[in-house]
PDB file of N, CA and C in Angstrom:
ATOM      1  N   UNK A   1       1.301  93.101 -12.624  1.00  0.00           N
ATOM      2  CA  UNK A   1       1.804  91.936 -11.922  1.00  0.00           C
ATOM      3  C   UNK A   1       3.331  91.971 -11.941  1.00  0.00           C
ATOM      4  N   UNK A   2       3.905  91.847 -10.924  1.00  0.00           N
ATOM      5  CA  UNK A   2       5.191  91.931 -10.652  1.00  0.00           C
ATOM      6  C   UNK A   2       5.546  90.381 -10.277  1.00  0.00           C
ATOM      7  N   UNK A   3       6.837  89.958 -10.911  1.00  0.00           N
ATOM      8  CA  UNK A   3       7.293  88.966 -10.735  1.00  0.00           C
ATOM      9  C   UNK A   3       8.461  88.271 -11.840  1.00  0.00           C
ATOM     10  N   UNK A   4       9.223  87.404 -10.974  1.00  0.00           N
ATOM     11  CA  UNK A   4      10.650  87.359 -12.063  1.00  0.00           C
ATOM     12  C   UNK A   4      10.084  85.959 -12.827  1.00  0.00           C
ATOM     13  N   UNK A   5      10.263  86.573 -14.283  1.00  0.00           N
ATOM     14  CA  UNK A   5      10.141  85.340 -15.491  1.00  0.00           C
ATOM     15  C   UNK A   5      11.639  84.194 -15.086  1.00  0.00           C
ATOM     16  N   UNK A   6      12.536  84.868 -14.697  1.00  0.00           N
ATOM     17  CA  UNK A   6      13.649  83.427 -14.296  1.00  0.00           C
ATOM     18  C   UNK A   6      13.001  82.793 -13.416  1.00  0.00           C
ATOM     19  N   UNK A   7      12.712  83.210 -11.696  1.00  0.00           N
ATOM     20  CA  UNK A   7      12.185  82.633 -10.925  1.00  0.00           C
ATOM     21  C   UNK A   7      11.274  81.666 -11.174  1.00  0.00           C
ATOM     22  N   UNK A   8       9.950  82.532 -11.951  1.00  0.00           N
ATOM     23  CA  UNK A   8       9.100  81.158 -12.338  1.00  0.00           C
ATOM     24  C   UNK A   8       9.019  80.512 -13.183  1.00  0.00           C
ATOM     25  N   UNK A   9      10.208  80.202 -14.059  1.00  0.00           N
ATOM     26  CA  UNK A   9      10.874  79.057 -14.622  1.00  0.00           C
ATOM     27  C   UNK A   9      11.124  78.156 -13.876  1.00  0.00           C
ATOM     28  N   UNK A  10      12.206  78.446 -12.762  1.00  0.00           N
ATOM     29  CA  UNK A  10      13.032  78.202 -11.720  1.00  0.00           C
ATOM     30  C   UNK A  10      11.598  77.110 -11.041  1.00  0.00           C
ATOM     31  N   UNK A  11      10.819  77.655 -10.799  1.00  0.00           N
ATOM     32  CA  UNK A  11       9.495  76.387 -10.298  1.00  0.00           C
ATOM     33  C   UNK A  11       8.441  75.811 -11.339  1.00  0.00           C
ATOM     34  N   UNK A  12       8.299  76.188 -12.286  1.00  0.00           N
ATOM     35  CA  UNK A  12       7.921  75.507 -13.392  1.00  0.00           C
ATOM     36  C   UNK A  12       8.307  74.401 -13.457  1.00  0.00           C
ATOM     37  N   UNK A  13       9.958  74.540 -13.692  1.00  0.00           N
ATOM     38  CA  UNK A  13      10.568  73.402 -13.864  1.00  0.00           C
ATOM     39  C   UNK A  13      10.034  72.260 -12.601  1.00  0.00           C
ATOM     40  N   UNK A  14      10.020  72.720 -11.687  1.00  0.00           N
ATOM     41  CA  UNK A  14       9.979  71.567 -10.523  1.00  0.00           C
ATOM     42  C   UNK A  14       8.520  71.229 -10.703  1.00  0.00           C
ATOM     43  N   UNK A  15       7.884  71.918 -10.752  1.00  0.00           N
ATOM     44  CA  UNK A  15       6.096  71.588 -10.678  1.00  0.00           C
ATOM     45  C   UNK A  15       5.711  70.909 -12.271  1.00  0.00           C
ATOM     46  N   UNK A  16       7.102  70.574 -12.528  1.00  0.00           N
ATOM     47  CA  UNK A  16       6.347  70.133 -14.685  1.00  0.00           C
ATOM     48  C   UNK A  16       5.786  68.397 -14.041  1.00  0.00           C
ATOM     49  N   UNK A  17       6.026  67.353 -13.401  1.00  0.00           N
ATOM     50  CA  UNK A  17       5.818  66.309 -13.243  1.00  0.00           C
ATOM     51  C   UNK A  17       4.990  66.281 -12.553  1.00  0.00           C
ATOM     52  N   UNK A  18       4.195  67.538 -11.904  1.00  0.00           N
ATOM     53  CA  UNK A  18       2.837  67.047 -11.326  1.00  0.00           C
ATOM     54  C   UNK A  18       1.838  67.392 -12.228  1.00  0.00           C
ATOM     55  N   UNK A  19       1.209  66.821 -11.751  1.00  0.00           N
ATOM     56  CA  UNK A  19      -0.302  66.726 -12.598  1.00  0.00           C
ATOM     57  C   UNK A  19      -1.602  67.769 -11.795  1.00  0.00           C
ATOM     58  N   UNK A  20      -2.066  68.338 -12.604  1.00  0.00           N
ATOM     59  CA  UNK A  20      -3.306  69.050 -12.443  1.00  0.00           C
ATOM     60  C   UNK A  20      -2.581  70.675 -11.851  1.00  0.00           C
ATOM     61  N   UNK A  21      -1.526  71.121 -12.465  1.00  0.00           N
ATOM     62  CA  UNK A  21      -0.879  72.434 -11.869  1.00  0.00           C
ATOM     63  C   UNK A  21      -1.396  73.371 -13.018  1.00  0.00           C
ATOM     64  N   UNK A  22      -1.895  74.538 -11.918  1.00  0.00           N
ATOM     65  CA  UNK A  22      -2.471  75.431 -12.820  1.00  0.00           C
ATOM     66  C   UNK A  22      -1.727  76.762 -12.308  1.00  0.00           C
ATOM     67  N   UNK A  23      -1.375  77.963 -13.014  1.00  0.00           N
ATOM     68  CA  UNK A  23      -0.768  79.279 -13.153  1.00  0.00           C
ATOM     69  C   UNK A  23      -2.024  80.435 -12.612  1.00  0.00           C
ATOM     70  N   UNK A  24      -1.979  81.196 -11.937  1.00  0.00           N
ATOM     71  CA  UNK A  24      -2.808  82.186 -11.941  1.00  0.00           C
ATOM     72  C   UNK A  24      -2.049  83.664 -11.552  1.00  0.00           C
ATOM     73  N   UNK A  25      -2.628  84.556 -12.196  1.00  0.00           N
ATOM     74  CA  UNK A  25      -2.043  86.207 -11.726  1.00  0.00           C
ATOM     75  C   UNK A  25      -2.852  86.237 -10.858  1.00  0.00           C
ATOM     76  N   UNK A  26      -2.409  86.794  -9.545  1.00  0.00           N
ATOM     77  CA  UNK A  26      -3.105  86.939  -8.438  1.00  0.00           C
ATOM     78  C   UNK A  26      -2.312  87.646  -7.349  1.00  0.00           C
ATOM     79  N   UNK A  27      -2.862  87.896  -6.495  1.00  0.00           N
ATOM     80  CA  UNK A  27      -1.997  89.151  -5.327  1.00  0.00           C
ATOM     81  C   UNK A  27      -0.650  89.611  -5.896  1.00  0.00           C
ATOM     82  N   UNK A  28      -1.041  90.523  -6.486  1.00  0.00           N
ATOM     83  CA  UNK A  28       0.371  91.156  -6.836  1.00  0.00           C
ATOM     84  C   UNK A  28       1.434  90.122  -7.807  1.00  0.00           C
ATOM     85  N   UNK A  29       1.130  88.552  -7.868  1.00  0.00           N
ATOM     86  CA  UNK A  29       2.492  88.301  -8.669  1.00  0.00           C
ATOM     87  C   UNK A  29       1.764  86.662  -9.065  1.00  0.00           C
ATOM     88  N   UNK A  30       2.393  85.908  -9.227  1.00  0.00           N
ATOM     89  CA  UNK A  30       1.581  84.329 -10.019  1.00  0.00           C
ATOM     90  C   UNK A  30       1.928  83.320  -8.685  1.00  0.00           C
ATOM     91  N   UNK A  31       0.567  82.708  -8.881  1.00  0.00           N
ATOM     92  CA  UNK A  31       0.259  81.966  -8.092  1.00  0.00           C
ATOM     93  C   UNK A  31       0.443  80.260  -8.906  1.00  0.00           C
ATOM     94  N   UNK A  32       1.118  79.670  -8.403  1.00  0.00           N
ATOM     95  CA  UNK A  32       0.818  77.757  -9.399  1.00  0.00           C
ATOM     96  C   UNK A  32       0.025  77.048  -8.334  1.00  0.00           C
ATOM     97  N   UNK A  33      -1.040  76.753  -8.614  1.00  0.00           N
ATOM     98  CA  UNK A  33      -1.972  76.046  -8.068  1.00  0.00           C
ATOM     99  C   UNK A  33      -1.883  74.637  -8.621  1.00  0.00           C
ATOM    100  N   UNK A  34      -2.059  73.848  -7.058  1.00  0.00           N
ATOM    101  CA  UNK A  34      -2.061  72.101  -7.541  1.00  0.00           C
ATOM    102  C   UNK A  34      -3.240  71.532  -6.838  1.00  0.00           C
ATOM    103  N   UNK A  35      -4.040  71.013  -7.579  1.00  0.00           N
ATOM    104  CA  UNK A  35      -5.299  70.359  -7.463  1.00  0.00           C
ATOM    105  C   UNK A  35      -6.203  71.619  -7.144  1.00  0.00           C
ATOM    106  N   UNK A  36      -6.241  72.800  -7.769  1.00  0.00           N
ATOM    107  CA  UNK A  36      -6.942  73.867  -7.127  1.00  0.00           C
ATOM    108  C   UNK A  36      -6.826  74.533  -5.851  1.00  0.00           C
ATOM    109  N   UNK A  37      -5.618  74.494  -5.492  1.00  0.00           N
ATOM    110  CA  UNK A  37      -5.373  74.836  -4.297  1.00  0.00           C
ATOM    111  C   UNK A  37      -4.054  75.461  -4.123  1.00  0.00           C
ATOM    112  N   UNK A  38      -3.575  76.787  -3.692  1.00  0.00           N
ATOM    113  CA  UNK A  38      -2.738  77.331  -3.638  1.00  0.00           C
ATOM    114  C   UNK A  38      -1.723  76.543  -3.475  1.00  0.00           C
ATOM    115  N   UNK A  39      -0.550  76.498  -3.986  1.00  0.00           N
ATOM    116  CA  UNK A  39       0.614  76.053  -3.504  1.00  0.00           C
ATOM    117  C   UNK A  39       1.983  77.048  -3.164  1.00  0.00           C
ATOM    118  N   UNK A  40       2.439  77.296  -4.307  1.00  0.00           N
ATOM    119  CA  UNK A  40       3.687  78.116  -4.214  1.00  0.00           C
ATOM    120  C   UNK A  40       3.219  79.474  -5.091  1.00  0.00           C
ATOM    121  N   UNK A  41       4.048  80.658  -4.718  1.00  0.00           N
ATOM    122  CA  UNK A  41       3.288  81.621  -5.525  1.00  0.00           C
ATOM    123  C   UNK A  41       4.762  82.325  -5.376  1.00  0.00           C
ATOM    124  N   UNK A  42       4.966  83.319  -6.184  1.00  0.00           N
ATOM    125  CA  UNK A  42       6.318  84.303  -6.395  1.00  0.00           C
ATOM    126  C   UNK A  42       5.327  85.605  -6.783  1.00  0.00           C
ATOM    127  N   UNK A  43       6.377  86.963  -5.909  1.00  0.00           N
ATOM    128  CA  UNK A  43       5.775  87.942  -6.579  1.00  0.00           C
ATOM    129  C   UNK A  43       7.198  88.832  -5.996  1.00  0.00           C
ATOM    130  N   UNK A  44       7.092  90.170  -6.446  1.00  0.00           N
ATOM    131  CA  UNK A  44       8.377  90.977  -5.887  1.00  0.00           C
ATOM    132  C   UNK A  44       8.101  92.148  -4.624  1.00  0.00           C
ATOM    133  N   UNK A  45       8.753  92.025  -3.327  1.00  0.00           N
ATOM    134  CA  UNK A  45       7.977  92.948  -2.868  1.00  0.00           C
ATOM    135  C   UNK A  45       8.584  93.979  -2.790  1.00  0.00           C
ATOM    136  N   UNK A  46       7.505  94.841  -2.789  1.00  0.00           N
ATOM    137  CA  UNK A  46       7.521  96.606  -3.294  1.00  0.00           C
ATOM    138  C   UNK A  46       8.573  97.500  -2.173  1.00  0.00           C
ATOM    139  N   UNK A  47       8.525  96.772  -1.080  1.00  0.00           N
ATOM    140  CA  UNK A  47       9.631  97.453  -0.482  1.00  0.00           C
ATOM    141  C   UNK A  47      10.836  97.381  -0.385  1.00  0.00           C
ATOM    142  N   UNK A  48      11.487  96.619  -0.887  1.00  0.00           N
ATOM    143  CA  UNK A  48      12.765  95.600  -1.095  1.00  0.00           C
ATOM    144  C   UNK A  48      12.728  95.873  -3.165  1.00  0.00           C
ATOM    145  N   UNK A  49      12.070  95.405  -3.503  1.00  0.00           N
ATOM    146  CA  UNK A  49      12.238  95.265  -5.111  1.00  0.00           C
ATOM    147  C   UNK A  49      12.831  93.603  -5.006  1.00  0.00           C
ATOM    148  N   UNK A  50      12.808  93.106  -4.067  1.00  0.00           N
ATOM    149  CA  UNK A  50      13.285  92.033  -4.627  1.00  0.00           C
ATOM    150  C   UNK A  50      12.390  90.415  -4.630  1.00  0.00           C
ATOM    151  N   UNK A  51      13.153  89.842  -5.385  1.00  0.00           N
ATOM    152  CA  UNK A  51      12.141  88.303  -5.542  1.00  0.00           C
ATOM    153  C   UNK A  51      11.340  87.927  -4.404  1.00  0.00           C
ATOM    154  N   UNK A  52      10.302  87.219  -3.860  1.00  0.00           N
ATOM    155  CA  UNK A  52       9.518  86.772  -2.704  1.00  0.00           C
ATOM    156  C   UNK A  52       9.447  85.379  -2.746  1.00  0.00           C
ATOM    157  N   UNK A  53       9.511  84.259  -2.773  1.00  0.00           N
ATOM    158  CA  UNK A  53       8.613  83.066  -2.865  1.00  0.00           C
ATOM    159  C   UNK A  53       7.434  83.261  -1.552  1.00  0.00           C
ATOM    160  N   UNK A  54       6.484  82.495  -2.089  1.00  0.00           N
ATOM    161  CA  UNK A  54       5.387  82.483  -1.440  1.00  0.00           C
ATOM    162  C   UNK A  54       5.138  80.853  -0.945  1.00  0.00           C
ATOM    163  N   UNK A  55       4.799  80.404   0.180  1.00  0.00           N
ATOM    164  CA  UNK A  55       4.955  78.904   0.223  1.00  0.00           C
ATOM    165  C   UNK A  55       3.702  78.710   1.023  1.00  0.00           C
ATOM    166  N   UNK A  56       2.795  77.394   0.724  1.00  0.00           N
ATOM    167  CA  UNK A  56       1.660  77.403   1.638  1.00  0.00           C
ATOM    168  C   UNK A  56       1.930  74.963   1.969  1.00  0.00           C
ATOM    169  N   UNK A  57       2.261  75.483   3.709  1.00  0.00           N
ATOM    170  CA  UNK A  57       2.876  74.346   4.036  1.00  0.00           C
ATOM    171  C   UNK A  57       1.793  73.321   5.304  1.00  0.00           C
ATOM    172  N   UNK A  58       1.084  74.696   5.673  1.00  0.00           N
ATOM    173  CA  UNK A  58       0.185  74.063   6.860  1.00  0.00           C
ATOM    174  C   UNK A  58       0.458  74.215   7.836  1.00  0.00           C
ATOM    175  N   UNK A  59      -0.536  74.587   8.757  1.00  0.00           N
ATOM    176  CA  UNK A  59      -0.735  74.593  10.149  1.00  0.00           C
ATOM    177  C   UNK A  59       0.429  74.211  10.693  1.00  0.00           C
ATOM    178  N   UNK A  60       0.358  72.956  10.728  1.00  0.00           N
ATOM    179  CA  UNK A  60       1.128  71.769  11.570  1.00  0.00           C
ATOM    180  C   UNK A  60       2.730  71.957  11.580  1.00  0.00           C
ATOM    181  N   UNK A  61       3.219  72.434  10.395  1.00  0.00           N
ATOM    182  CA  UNK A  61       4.525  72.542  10.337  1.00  0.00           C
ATOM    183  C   UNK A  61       4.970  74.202  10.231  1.00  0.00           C
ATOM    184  N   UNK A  62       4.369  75.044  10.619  1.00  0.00           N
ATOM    185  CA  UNK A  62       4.109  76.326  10.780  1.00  0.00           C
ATOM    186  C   UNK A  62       5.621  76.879  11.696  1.00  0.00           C
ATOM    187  N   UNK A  63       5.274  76.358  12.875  1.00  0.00           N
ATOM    188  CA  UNK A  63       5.971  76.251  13.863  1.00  0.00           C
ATOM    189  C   UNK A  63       7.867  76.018  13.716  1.00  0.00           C
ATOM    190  N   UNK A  64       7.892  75.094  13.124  1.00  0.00           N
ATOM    191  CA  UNK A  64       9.535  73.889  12.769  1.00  0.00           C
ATOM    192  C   UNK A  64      10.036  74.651  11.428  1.00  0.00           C
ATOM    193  N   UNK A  65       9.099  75.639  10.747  1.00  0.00           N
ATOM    194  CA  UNK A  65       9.723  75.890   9.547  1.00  0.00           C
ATOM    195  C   UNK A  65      10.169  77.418   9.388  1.00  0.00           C
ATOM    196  N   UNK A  66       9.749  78.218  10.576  1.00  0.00           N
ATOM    197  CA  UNK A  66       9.823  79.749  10.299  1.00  0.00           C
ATOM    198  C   UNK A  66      11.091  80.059  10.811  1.00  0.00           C
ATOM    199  N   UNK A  67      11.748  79.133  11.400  1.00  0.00           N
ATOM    200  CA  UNK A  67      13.301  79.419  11.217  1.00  0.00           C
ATOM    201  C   UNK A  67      14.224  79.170  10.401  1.00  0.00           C
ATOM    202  N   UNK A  68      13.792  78.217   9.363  1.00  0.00           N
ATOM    203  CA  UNK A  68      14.471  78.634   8.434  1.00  0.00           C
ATOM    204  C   UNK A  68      14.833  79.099   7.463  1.00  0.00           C
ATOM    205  N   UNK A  69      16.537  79.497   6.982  1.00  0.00           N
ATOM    206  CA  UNK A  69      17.009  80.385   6.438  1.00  0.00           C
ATOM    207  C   UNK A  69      15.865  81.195   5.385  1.00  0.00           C
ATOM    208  N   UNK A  70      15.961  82.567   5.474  1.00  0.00           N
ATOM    209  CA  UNK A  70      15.046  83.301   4.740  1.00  0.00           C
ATOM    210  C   UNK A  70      13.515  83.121   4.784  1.00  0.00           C
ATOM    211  N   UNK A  71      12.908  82.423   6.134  1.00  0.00           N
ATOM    212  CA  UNK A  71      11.629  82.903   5.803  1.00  0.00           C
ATOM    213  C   UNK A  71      10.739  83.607   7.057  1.00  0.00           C
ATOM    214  N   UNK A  72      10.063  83.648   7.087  1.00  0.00           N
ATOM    215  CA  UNK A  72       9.270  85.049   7.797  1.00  0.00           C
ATOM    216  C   UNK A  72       7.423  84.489   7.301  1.00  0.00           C
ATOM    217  N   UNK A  73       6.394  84.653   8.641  1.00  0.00           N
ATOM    218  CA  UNK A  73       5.411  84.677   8.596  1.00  0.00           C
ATOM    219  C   UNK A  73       4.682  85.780   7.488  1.00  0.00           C
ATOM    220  N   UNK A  74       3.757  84.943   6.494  1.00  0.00           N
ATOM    221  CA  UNK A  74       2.934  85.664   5.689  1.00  0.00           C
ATOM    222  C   UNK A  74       2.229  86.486   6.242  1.00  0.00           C
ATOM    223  N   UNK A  75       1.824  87.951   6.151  1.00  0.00           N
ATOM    224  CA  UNK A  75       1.146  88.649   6.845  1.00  0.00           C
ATOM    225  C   UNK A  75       0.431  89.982   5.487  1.00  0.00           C
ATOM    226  N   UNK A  76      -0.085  89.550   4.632  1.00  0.00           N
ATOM    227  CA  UNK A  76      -0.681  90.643   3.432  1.00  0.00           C
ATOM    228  C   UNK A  76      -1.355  91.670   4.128  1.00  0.00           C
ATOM    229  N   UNK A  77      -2.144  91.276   5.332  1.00  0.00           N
ATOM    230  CA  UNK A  77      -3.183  92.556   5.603  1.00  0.00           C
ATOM    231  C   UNK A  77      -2.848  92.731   6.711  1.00  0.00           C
ATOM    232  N   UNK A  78      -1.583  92.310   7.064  1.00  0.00           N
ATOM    233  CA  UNK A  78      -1.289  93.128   9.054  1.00  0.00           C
ATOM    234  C   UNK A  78      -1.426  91.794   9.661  1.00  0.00           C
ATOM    235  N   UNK A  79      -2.214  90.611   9.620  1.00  0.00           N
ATOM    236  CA  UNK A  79      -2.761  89.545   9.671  1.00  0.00           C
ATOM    237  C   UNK A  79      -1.483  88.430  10.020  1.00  0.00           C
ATOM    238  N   UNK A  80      -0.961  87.817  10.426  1.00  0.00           N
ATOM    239  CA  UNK A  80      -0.451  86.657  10.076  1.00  0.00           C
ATOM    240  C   UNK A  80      -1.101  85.514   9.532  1.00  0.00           C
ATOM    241  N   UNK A  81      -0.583  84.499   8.413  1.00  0.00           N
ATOM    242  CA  UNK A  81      -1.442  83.463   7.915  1.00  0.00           C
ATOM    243  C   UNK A  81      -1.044  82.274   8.330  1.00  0.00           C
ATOM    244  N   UNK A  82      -1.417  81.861   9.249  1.00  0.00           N
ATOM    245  CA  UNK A  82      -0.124  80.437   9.983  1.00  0.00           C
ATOM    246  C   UNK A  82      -0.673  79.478   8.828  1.00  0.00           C
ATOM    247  N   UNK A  83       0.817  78.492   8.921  1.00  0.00           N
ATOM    248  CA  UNK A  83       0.987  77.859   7.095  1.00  0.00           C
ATOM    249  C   UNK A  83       1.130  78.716   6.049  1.00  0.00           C
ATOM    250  N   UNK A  84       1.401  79.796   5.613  1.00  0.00           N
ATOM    251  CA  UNK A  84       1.865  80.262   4.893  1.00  0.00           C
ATOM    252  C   UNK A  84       3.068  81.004   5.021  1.00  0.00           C
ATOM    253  N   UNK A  85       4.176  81.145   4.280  1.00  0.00           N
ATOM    254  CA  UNK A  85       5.235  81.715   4.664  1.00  0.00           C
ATOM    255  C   UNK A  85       5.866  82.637   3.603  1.00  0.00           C
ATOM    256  N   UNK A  86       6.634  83.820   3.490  1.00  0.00           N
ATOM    257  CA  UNK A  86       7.136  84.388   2.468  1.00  0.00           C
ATOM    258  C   UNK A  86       8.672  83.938   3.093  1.00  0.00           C
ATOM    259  N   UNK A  87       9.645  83.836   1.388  1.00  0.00           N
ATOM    260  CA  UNK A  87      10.495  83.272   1.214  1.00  0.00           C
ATOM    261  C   UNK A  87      11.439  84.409   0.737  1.00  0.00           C
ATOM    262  N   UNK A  88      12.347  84.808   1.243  1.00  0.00           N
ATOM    263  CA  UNK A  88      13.211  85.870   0.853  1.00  0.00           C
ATOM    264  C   UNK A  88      14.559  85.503  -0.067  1.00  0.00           C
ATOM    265  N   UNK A  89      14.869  85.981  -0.966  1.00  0.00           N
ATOM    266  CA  UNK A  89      15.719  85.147  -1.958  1.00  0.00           C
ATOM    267  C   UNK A  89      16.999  84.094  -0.979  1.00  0.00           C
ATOM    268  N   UNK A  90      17.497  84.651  -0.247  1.00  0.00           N
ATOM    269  CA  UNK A  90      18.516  83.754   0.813  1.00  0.00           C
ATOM    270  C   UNK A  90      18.468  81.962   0.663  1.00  0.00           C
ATOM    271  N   UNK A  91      16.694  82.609   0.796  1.00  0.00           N
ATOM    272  CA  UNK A  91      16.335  81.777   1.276  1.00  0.00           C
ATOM    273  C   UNK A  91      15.513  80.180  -0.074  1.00  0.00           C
ATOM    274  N   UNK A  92      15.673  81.087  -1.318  1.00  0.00           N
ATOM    275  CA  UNK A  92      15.531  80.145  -2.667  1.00  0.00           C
ATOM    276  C   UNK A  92      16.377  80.076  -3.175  1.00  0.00           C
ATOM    277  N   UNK A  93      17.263  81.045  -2.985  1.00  0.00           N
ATOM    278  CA  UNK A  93      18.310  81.317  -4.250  1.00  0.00           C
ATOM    279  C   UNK A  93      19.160  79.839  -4.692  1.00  0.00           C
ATOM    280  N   UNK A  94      19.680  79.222  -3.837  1.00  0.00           N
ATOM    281  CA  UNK A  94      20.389  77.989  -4.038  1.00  0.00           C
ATOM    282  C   UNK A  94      19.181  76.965  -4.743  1.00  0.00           C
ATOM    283  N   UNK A  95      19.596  75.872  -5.480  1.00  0.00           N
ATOM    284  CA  UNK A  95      18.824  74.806  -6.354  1.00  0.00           C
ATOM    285  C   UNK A  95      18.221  73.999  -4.693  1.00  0.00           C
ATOM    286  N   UNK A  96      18.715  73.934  -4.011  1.00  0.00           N
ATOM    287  CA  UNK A  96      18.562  73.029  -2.967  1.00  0.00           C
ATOM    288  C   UNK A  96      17.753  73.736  -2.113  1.00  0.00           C
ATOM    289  N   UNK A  97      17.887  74.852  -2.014  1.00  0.00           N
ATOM    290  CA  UNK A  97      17.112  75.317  -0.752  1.00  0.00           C
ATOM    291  C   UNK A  97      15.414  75.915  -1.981  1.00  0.00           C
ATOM    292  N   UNK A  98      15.456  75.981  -2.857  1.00  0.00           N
ATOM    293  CA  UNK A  98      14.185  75.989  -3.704  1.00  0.00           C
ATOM    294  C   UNK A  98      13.315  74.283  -4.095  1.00  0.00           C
ATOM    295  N   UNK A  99      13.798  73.544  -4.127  1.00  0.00           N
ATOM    296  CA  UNK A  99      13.504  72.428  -3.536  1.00  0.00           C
ATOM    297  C   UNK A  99      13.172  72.053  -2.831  1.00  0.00           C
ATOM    298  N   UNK A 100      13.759  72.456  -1.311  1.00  0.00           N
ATOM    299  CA  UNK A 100      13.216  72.129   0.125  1.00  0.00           C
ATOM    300  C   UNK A 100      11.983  72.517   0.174  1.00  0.00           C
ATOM    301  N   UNK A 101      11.448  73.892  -0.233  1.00  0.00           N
ATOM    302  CA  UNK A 101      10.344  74.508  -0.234  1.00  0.00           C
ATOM    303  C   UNK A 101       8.961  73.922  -1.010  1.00  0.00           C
ATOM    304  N   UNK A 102       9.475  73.931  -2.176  1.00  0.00           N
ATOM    305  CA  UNK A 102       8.650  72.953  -3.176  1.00  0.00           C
ATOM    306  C   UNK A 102       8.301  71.893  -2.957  1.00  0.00           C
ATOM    307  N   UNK A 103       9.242  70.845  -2.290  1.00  0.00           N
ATOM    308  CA  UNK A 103       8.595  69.702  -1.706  1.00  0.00           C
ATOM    309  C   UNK A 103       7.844  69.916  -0.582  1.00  0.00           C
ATOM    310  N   UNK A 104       7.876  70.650   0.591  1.00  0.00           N
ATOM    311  CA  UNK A 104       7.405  71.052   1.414  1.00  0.00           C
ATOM    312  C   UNK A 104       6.260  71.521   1.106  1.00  0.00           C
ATOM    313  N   UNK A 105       5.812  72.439   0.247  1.00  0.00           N
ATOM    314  CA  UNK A 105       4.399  72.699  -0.229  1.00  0.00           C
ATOM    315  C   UNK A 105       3.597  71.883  -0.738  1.00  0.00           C
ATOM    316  N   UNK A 106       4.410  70.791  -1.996  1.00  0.00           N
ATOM    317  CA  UNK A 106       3.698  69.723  -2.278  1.00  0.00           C
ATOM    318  C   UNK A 106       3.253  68.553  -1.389  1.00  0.00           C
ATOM    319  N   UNK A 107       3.778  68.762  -0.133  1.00  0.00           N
ATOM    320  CA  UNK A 107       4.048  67.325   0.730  1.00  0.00           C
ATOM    321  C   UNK A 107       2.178  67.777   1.512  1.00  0.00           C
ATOM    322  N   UNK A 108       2.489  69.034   1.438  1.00  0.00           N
ATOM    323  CA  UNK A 108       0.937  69.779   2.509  1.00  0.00           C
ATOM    324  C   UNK A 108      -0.426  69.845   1.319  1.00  0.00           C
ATOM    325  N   UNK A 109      -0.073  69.956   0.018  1.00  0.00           N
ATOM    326  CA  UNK A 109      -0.831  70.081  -0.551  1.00  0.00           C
ATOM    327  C   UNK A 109      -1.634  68.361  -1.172  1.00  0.00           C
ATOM    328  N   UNK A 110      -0.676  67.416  -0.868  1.00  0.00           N
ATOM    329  CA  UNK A 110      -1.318  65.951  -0.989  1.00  0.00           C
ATOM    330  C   UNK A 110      -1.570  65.863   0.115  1.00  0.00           C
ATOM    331  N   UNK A 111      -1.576  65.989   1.501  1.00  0.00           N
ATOM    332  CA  UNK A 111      -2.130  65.562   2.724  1.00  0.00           C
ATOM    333  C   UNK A 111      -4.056  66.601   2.576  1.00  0.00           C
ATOM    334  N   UNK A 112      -3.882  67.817   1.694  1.00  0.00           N
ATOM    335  CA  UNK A 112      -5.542  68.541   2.197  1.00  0.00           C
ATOM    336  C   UNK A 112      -6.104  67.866   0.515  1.00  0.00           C
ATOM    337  N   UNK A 113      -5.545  67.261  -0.212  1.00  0.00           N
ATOM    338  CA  UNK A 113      -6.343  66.842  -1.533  1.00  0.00           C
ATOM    339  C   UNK A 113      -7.175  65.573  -1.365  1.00  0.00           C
TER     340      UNK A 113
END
């Protein structure tokens, strides 16, 4: 499993005040699941070497969010996953722009709970 121990501090910290968040090793890097359900996930990708965030936001906002800074349609198997997005450091690296994301995942993950 590949993935940065700072980084997922870096969302630990933000995900410590919800309730029912669970950790899993999974595709290549850790997944934090809220209410059993994917939320944010970090792993490093192999072609780059560098950090990924992983963000799962929904359908609906699929569209309004893939322009911004640092992110790019999830695509693991050739596939695109609309609502899911990979996050390129640019695009977490700042306290604020890792936030935007985090709330954004949590905001999709209380609307399917």
């Amino acid at each position: 499993m590949a993935y940065s121990d700072y980084q997922a501090d870096r969302i630990r910290k933000r995900l410590s005040k919800v309730k029912l968040t669970e950790e899993k090793k999974m595709m290549g890097g850790l997944i934090f699941m809220v209410n059993d359900k994917m939320c944010v996930g970090l792993d490093i990708e192999k072609k780059s070497g560098r950090d990924r965030l992983m963000v799962r936001v929904g359908k609906a906002r699929h569209d309004q969010l893939i322009f911004k800074k640092g992110s790019r349609e999830m695509d693991f198997t050739g596939k695109v996953m609309r609502g899911f997005f990979f996050i390129e450091p640019e695009g977490f690296d700042a306290e604020d722009d890792l936030d935007f994301w985090i709330e954004k995942a949590l905001y999709f993950n209380r609307e399917i709970s």
